[in-house]
Protein backbone atom coordinates (compact mmCIF):
# COMPACT_ATOMS: atom_id res chain seq x y z
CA UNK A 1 -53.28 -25.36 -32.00
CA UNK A 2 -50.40 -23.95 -29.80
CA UNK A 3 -49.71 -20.18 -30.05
CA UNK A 4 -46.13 -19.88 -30.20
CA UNK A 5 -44.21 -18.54 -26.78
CA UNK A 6 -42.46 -15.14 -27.62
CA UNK A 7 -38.94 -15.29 -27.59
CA UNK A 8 -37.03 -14.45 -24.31
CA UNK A 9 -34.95 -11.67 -24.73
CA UNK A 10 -31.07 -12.49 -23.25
CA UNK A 11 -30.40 -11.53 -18.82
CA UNK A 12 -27.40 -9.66 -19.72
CA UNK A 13 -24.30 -11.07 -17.69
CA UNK A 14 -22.99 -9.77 -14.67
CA UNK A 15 -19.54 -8.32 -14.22
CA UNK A 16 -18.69 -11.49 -12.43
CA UNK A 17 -19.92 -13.51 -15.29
CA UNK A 18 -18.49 -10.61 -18.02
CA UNK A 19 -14.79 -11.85 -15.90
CA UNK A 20 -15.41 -15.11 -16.79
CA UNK A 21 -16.87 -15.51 -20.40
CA UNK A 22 -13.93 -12.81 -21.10
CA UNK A 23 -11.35 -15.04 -19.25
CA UNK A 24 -10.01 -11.67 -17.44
CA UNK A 25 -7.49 -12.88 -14.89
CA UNK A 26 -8.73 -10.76 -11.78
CA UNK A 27 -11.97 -10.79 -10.18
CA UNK A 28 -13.92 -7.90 -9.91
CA UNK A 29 -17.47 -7.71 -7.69
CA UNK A 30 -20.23 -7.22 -9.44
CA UNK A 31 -20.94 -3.31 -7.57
CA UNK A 32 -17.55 -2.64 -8.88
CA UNK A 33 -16.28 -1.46 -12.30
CA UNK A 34 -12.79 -0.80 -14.41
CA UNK A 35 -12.62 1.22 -16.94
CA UNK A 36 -11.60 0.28 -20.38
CA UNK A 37 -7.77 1.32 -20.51
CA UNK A 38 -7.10 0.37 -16.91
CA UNK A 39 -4.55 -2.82 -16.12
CA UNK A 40 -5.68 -5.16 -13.41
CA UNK A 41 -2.86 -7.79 -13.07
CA UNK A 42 -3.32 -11.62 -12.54
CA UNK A 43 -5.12 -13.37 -9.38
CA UNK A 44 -5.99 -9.35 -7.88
CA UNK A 45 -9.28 -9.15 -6.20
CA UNK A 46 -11.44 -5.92 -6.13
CA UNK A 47 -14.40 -5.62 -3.74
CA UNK A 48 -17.68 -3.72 -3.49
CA UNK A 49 -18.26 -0.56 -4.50
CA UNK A 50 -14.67 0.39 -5.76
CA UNK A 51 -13.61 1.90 -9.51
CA UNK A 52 -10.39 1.87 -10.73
CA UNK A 53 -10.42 4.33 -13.86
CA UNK A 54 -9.18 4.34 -17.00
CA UNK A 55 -5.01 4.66 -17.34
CA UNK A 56 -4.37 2.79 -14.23
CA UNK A 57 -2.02 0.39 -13.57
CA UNK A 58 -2.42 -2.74 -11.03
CA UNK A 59 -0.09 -5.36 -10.81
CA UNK A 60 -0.43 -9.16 -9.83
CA UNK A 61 -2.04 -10.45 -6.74
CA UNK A 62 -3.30 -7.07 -5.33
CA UNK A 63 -6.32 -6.86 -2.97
CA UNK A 64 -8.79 -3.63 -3.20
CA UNK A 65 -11.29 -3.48 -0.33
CA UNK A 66 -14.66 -2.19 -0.39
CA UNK A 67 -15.31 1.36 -1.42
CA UNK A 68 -11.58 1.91 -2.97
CA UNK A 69 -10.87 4.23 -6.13
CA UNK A 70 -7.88 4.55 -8.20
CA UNK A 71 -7.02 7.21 -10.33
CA UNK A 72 -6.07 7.07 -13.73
CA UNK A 73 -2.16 6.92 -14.28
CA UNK A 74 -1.48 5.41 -10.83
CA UNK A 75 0.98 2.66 -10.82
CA UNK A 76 0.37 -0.28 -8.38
CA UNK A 77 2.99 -3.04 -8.00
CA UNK A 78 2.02 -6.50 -6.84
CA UNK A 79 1.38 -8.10 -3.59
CA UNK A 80 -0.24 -4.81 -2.70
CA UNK A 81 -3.40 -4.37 0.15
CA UNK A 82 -5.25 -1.70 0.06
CA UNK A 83 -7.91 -1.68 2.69
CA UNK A 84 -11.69 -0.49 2.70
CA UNK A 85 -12.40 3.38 2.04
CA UNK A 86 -9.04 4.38 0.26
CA UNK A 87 -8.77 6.72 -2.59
CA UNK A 88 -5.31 6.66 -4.62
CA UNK A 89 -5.02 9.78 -6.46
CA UNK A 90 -2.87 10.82 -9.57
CA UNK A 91 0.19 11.16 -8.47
CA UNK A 92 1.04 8.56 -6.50
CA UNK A 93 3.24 5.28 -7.27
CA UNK A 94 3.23 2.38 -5.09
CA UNK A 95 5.30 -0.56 -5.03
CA UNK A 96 5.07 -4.15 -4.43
CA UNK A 97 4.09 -5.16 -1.16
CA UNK A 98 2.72 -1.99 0.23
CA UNK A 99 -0.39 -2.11 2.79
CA UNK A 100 -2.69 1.03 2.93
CA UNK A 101 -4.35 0.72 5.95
CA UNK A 102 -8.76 1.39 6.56
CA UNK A 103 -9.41 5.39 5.70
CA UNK A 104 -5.64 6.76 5.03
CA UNK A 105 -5.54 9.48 2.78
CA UNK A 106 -3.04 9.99 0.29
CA UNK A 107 -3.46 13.74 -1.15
CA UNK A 108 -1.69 15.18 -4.22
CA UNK A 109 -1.60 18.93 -4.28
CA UNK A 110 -0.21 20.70 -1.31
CA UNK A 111 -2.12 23.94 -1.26
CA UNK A 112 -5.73 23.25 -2.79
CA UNK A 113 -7.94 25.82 -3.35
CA UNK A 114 -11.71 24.75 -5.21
CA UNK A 115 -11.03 28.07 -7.44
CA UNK A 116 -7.39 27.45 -8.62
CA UNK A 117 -7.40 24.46 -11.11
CA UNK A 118 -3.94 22.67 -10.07
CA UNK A 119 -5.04 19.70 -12.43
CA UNK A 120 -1.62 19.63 -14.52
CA UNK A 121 0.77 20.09 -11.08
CA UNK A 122 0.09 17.21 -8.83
CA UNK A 123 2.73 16.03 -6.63
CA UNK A 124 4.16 12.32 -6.68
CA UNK A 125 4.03 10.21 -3.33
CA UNK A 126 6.26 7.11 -3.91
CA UNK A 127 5.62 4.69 -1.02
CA UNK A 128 8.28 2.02 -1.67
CA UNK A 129 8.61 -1.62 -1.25
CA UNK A 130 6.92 -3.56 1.73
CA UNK A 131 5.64 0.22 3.72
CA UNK A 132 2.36 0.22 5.80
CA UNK A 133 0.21 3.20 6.47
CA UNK A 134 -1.61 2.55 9.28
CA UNK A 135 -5.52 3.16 9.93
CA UNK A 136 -6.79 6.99 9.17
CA UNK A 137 -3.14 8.23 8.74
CA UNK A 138 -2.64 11.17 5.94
CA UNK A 139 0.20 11.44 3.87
CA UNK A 140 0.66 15.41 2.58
CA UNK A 141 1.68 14.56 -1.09
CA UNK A 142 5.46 14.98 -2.26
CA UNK A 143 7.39 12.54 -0.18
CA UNK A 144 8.65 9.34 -0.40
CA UNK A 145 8.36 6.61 2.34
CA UNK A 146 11.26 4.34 2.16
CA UNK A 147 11.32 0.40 2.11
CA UNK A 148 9.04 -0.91 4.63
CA UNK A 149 8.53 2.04 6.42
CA UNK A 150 5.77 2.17 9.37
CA UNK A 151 3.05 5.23 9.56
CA UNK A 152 1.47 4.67 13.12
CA UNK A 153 -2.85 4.96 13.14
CA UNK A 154 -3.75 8.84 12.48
CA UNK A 155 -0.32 10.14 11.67
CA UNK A 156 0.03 13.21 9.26
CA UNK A 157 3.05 12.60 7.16
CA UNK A 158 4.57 15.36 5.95
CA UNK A 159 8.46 14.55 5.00
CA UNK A 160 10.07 11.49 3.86
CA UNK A 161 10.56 8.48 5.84
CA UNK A 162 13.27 6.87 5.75
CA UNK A 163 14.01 3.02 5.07
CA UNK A 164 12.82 0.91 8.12
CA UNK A 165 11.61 4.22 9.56
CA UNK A 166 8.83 4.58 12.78
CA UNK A 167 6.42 7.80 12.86
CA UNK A 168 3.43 8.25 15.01
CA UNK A 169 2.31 11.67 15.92
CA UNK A 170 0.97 14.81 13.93
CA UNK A 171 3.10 16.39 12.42
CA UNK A 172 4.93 12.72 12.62
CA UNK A 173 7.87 12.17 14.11
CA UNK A 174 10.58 9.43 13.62
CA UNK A 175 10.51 7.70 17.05
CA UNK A 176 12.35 4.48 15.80
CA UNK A 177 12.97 1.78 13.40
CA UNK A 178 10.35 -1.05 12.64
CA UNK A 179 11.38 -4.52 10.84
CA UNK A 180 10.48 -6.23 8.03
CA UNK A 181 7.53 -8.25 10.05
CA UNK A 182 6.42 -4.82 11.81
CA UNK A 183 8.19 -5.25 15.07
CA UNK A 184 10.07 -2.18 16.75
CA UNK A 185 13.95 -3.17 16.41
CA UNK A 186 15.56 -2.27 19.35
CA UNK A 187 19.58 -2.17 18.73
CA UNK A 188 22.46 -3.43 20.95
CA UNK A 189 25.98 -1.44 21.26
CA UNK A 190 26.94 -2.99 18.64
CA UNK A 191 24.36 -1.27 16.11
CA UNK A 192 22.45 -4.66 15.85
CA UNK A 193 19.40 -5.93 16.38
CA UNK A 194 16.98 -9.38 15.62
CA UNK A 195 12.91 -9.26 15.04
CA UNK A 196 11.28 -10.68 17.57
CA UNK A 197 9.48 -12.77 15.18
CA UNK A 198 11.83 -13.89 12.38
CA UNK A 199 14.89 -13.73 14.12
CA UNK A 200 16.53 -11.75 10.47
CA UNK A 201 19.38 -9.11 12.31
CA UNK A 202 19.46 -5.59 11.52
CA UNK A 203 22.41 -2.61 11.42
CA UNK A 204 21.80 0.17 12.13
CA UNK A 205 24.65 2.83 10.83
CA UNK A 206 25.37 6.28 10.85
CA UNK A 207 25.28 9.69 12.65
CA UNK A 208 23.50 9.07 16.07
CA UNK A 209 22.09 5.39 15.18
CA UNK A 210 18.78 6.23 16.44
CA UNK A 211 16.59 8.75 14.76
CA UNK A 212 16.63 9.94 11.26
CA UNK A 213 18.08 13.76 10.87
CA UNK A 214 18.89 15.46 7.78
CA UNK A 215 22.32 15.21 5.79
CA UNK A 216 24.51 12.22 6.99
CA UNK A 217 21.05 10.77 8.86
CA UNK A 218 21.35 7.00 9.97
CA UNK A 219 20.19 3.91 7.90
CA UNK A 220 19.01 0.35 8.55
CA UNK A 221 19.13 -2.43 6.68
CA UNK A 222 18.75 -5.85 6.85
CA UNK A 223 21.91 -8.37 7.01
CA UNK A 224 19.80 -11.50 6.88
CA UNK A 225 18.24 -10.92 3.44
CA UNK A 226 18.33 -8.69 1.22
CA UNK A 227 15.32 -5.98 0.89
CA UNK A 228 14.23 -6.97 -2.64
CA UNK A 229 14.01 -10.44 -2.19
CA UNK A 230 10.85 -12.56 -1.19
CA UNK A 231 10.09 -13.59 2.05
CA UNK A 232 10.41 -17.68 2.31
CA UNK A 233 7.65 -19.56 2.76
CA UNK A 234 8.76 -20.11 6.68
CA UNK A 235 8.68 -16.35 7.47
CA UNK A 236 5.59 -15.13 5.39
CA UNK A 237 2.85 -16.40 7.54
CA UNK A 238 2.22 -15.00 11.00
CA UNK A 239 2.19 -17.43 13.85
CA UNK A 240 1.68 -15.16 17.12
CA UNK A 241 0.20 -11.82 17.32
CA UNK A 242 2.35 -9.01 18.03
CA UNK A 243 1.41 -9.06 22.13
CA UNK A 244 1.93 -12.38 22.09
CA UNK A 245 5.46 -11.70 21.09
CA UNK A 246 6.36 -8.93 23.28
CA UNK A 247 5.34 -11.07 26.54
């Protein structure tokens, strides 16, 4: 007579499996977690080792690299790339299309201090549509970096950038204007100038033209399309690297 095999208890699933029996529309690695409460918006991918905590929100076709965190009550738009070794804290709103280059550091109370509990009085960092933040760059918290804005590697940001606007340096400095496809515009004498890569033109307007100041400082904006609309198809996809161009 047989003895009867005991019964197998279940392997319980993995967070890549949990995505798919649940039909979640984001993938999420396995080392990874989100907590219940958090919004992860359609086709986003989230890589080793990261957390994304309850009360945040992540829109549509993000990318999270490895060893990422997001705070709860963060807003992320879509299209956004957030790079290995990032931590978004509360206070901090990014829109669509933003790129957070490896290591920056977005902090959220000016003055910290381990015995003074500032939990209730972080300062907001908007980084608007299309910015980058380059590689190890800080950005002190309570200013905004306009539309497609350009940190330079290992800047320390520590006033608002304007629209279009080029810092490098610490403390950083405006030093110029950068495009929509991250070239540095360089304008005629008629205010104007084309990307190297695209070919879209770009006025420049205002006291001085050049560098950003305080009241009545210069702005740039693109004549060829507007700066909410998508890139077309023919102008979102990289053909040359950027020395390649400038030869």
């Amino acid at each position: 007579m047989n003895n009867p095999q005991p019964a197998l208890s279940p392997i319980p699933p993995t967070n890549d499996q949990q995505q798919t029996t649940n039909k979640k529309p984001f993938f999420c690695h396995e080392s990874s977690y989100v907590d219940d409460g958090a919004v992860v918006g359609a086709g986003s991918k989230i890589w080793h080792f990261s957390h994304v905590l309850s009360g945040a929100v992540i829109g549509e076709h993000c990318n999270l690299g490895q060893n990422v965190s997001i705070a709860g009550d963060v807003k992320i738009g879509d299209n956004v790339k957030i790079q290995n070794n990032v931590s978004v804290y509360a206070g901090a709103e990014i829109e669509d299309d933003v790129f957070l280059g490896p290591s920056c550091v977005l902090t959220n109370v000016t003055n910290p201090r381990s015995q003074i509990n500032r939990h209730s009085l972080y300062e907001k960092t908007l980084i608007r549509r299309g910015a980058t933040i380059g590689a190890n760059a800080t950005i002190v918290c309570g200013v905004t970096l306009g539309r497609y804005a350009f940190v330079a590697a290992g800047a320390v940001v520590t006033h608002d950038v304007p629209d279009y606007g080029f810092v490098v340096g610490s403390p950083a400095r405006q030093v110029g204007w950068m495009s929509r496809h991250g070239h540095k515009l360089e304008f005629d004498e008629s205010n104007t100038a084309i990307c190297p890569e695209s070919g879209y033109r770009y006025q420049v307007s205002g006291v001085g033209c050049q560098v950003s100041g305080e009241e009545g400082a210069p702005t740039v904006t693109c004549i060829s399309i507007g700066e909410d609309e998508p890139l077309p198809p023919e102008h979102s996809a990289g053909s040359k690297s950027y020395r390649e161009l400038k030869q």
